[in-house]
C-alpha atoms as a PDB file:
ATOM      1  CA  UNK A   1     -57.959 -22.635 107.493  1.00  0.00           C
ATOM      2  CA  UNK A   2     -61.112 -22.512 105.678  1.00  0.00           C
ATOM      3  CA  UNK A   3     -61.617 -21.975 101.957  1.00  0.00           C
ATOM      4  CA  UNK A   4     -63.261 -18.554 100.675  1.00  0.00           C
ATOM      5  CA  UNK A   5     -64.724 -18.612  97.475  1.00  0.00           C
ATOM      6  CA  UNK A   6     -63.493 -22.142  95.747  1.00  0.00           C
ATOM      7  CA  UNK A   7     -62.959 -23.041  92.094  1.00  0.00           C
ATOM      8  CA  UNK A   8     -63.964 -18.611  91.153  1.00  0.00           C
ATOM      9  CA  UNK A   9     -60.944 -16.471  91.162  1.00  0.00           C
ATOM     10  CA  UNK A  10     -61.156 -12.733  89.952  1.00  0.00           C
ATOM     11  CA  UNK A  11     -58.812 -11.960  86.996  1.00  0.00           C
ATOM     12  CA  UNK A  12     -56.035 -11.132  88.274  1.00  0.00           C
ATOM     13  CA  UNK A  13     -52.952  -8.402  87.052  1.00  0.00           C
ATOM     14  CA  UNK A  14     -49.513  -9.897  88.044  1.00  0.00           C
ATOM     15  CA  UNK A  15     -47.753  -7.521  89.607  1.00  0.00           C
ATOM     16  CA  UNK A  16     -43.752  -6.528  89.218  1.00  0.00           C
ATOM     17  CA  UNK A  17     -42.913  -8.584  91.631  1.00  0.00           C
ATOM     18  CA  UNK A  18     -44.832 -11.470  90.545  1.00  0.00           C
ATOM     19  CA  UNK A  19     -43.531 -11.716  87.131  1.00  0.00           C
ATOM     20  CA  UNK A  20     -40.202 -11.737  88.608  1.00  0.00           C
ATOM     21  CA  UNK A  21     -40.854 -14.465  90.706  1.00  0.00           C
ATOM     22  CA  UNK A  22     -42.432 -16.246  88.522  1.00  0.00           C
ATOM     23  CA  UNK A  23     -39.269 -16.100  85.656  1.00  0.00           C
ATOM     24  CA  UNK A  24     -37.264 -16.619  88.886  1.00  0.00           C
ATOM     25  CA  UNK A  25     -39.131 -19.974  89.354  1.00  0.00           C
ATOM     26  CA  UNK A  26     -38.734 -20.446  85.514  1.00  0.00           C
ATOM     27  CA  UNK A  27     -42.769 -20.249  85.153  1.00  0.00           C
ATOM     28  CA  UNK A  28     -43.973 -18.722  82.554  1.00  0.00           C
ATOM     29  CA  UNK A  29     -46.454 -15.717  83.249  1.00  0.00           C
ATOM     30  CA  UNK A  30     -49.057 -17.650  81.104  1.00  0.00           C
ATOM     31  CA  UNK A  31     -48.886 -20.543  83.331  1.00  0.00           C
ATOM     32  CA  UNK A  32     -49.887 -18.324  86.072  1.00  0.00           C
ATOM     33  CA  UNK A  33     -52.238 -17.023  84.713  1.00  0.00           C
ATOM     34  CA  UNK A  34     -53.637 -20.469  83.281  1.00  0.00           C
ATOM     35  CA  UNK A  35     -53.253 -21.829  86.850  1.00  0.00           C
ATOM     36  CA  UNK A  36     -55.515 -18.941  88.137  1.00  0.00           C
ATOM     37  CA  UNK A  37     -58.327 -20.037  86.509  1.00  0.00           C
ATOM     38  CA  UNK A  38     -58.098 -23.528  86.918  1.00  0.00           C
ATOM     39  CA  UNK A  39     -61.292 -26.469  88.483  1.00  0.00           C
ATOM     40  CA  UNK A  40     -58.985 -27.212  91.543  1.00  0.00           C
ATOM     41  CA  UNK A  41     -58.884 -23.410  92.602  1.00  0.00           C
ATOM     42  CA  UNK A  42     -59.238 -22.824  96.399  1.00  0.00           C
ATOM     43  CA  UNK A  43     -58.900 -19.206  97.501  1.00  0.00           C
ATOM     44  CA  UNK A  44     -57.576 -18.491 101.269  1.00  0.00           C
ATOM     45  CA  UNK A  45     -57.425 -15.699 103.350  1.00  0.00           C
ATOM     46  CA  UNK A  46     -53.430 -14.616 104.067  1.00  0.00           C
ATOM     47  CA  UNK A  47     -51.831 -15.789 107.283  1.00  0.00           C
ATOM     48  CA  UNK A  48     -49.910 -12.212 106.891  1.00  0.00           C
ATOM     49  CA  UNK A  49     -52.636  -9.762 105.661  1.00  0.00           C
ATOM     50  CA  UNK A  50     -56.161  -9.612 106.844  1.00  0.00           C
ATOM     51  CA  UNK A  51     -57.102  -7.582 103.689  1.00  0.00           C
ATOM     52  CA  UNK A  52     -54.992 -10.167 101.384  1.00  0.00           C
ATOM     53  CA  UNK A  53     -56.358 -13.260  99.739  1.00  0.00           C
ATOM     54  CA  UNK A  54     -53.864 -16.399  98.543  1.00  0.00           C
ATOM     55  CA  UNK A  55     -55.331 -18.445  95.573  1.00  0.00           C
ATOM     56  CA  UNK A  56     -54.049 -21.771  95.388  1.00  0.00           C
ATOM     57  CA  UNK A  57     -54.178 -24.545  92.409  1.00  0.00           C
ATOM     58  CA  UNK A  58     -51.926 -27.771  90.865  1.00  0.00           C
ATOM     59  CA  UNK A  59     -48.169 -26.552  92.208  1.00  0.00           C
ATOM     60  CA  UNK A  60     -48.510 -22.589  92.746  1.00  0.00           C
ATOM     61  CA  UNK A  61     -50.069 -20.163  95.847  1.00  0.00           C
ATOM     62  CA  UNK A  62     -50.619 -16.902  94.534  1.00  0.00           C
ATOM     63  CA  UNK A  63     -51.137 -14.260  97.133  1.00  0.00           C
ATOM     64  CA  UNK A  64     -52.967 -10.927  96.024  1.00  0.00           C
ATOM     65  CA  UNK A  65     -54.940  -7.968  96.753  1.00  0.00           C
ATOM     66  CA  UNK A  66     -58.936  -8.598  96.159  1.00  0.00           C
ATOM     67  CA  UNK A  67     -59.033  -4.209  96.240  1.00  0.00           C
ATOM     68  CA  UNK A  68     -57.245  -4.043  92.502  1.00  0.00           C
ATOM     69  CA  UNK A  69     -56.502  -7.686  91.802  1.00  0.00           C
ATOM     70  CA  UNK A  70     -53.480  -7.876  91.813  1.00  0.00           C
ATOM     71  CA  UNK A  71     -50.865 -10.934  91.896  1.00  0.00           C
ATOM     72  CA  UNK A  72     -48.572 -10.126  94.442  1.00  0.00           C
ATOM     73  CA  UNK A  73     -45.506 -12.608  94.597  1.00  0.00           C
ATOM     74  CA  UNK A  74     -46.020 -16.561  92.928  1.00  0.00           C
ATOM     75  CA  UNK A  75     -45.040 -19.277  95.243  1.00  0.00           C
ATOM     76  CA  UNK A  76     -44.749 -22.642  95.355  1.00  0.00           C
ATOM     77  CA  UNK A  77     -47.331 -24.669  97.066  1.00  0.00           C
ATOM     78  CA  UNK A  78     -46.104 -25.980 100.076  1.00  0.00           C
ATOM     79  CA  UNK A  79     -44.714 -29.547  99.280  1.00  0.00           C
ATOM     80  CA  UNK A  80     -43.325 -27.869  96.319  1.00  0.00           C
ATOM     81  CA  UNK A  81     -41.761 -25.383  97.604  1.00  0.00           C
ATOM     82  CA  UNK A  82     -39.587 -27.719 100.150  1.00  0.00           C
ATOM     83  CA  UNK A  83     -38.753 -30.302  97.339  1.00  0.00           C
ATOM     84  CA  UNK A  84     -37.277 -26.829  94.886  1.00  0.00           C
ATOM     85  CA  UNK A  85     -35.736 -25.902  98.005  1.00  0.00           C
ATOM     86  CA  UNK A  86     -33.603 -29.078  98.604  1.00  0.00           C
ATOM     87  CA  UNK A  87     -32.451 -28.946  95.248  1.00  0.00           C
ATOM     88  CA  UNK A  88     -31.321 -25.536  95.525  1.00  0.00           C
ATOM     89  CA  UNK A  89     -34.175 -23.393  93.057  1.00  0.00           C
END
Protein backbone atom coordinates (compact mmCIF):
# COMPACT_ATOMS: atom_id res chain seq x y z
CA UNK A 1 0.00 0.00 0.00
CA UNK A 2 1.27 3.29 -0.90
CA UNK A 3 1.80 6.27 1.40
CA UNK A 4 -0.56 9.48 1.00
CA UNK A 5 0.69 12.52 2.28
CA UNK A 6 3.97 11.51 4.55
CA UNK A 7 5.48 13.21 7.59
CA UNK A 8 1.92 16.18 7.34
CA UNK A 9 -0.99 15.02 9.33
CA UNK A 10 -4.09 17.38 9.86
CA UNK A 11 -4.84 18.09 13.57
CA UNK A 12 -6.75 15.76 14.54
CA UNK A 13 -9.93 15.60 17.42
CA UNK A 14 -9.84 12.14 19.17
CA UNK A 15 -12.94 10.88 19.15
CA UNK A 16 -14.99 8.91 22.16
CA UNK A 17 -13.91 6.00 21.12
CA UNK A 18 -10.40 6.86 20.71
CA UNK A 19 -9.78 8.16 24.08
CA UNK A 20 -11.13 5.02 25.33
CA UNK A 21 -8.90 3.02 23.51
CA UNK A 22 -6.26 4.80 24.07
CA UNK A 23 -6.70 4.69 28.32
CA UNK A 24 -7.59 1.06 27.42
CA UNK A 25 -4.03 0.69 25.96
CA UNK A 26 -2.82 2.77 29.01
CA UNK A 27 -1.68 5.71 26.46
CA UNK A 28 -2.12 8.78 27.41
CA UNK A 29 -4.29 11.09 25.03
CA UNK A 30 -1.21 13.45 24.86
CA UNK A 31 0.89 10.77 23.53
CA UNK A 32 -1.49 10.47 20.75
CA UNK A 33 -1.65 13.39 20.03
CA UNK A 34 2.29 13.92 20.26
CA UNK A 35 2.60 10.81 18.04
CA UNK A 36 0.33 12.54 15.39
CA UNK A 37 2.58 15.02 14.66
CA UNK A 38 5.64 13.27 14.71
CA UNK A 39 8.97 13.20 11.51
CA UNK A 40 8.24 9.40 10.96
CA UNK A 41 4.45 10.09 10.08
CA UNK A 42 3.14 8.05 7.08
CA UNK A 43 -0.56 8.48 6.34
CA UNK A 44 -2.50 5.42 4.52
CA UNK A 45 -5.61 5.02 2.99
CA UNK A 46 -8.00 2.36 5.20
CA UNK A 47 -8.15 -1.24 4.06
CA UNK A 48 -11.95 -0.86 5.50
CA UNK A 49 -13.09 2.65 4.36
CA UNK A 50 -12.42 4.22 1.05
CA UNK A 51 -13.28 7.68 2.56
CA UNK A 52 -11.00 6.84 5.81
CA UNK A 53 -7.35 7.63 6.20
CA UNK A 54 -4.94 5.60 8.95
CA UNK A 55 -1.91 7.72 10.16
CA UNK A 56 0.81 5.74 11.36
CA UNK A 57 4.10 6.72 13.54
CA UNK A 58 6.75 5.04 16.38
CA UNK A 59 4.16 2.18 17.97
CA UNK A 60 0.48 3.56 17.14
CA UNK A 61 -2.00 3.46 13.71
CA UNK A 62 -4.54 5.93 14.10
CA UNK A 63 -7.42 5.56 11.75
CA UNK A 64 -9.68 8.75 11.10
CA UNK A 65 -11.97 10.69 9.06
CA UNK A 66 -10.03 13.44 6.74
CA UNK A 67 -14.07 15.12 6.39
CA UNK A 68 -13.90 16.47 10.30
CA UNK A 69 -10.61 15.06 11.51
CA UNK A 70 -11.36 13.02 13.61
CA UNK A 71 -9.36 10.10 15.52
CA UNK A 72 -11.40 7.24 15.25
CA UNK A 73 -10.09 4.20 17.39
CA UNK A 74 -5.89 4.12 18.43
CA UNK A 75 -4.22 0.93 17.59
CA UNK A 76 -1.23 -0.62 17.89
CA UNK A 77 1.03 -0.84 14.97
CA UNK A 78 1.17 -4.11 13.73
CA UNK A 79 4.22 -5.85 15.45
CA UNK A 80 2.93 -4.17 18.45
CA UNK A 81 -0.14 -5.08 18.49
CA UNK A 82 0.76 -9.06 18.29
CA UNK A 83 3.54 -8.74 21.02
CA UNK A 84 0.45 -6.77 23.63
CA UNK A 85 -1.60 -9.46 22.41
CA UNK A 86 0.53 -12.45 23.63
CA UNK A 87 0.84 -10.95 26.83
CA UNK A 88 -2.72 -10.57 27.24
CA UNK A 89 -3.25 -6.27 26.92
Amino acid sequence: MEAIHPNSAPMLTLSKHARFRAAQMGIPTKEVKRILQADDLTIYPSNLAPHLRVAVAGRLAVPYDPSNNEALTVLWRGEDRREHARRGL
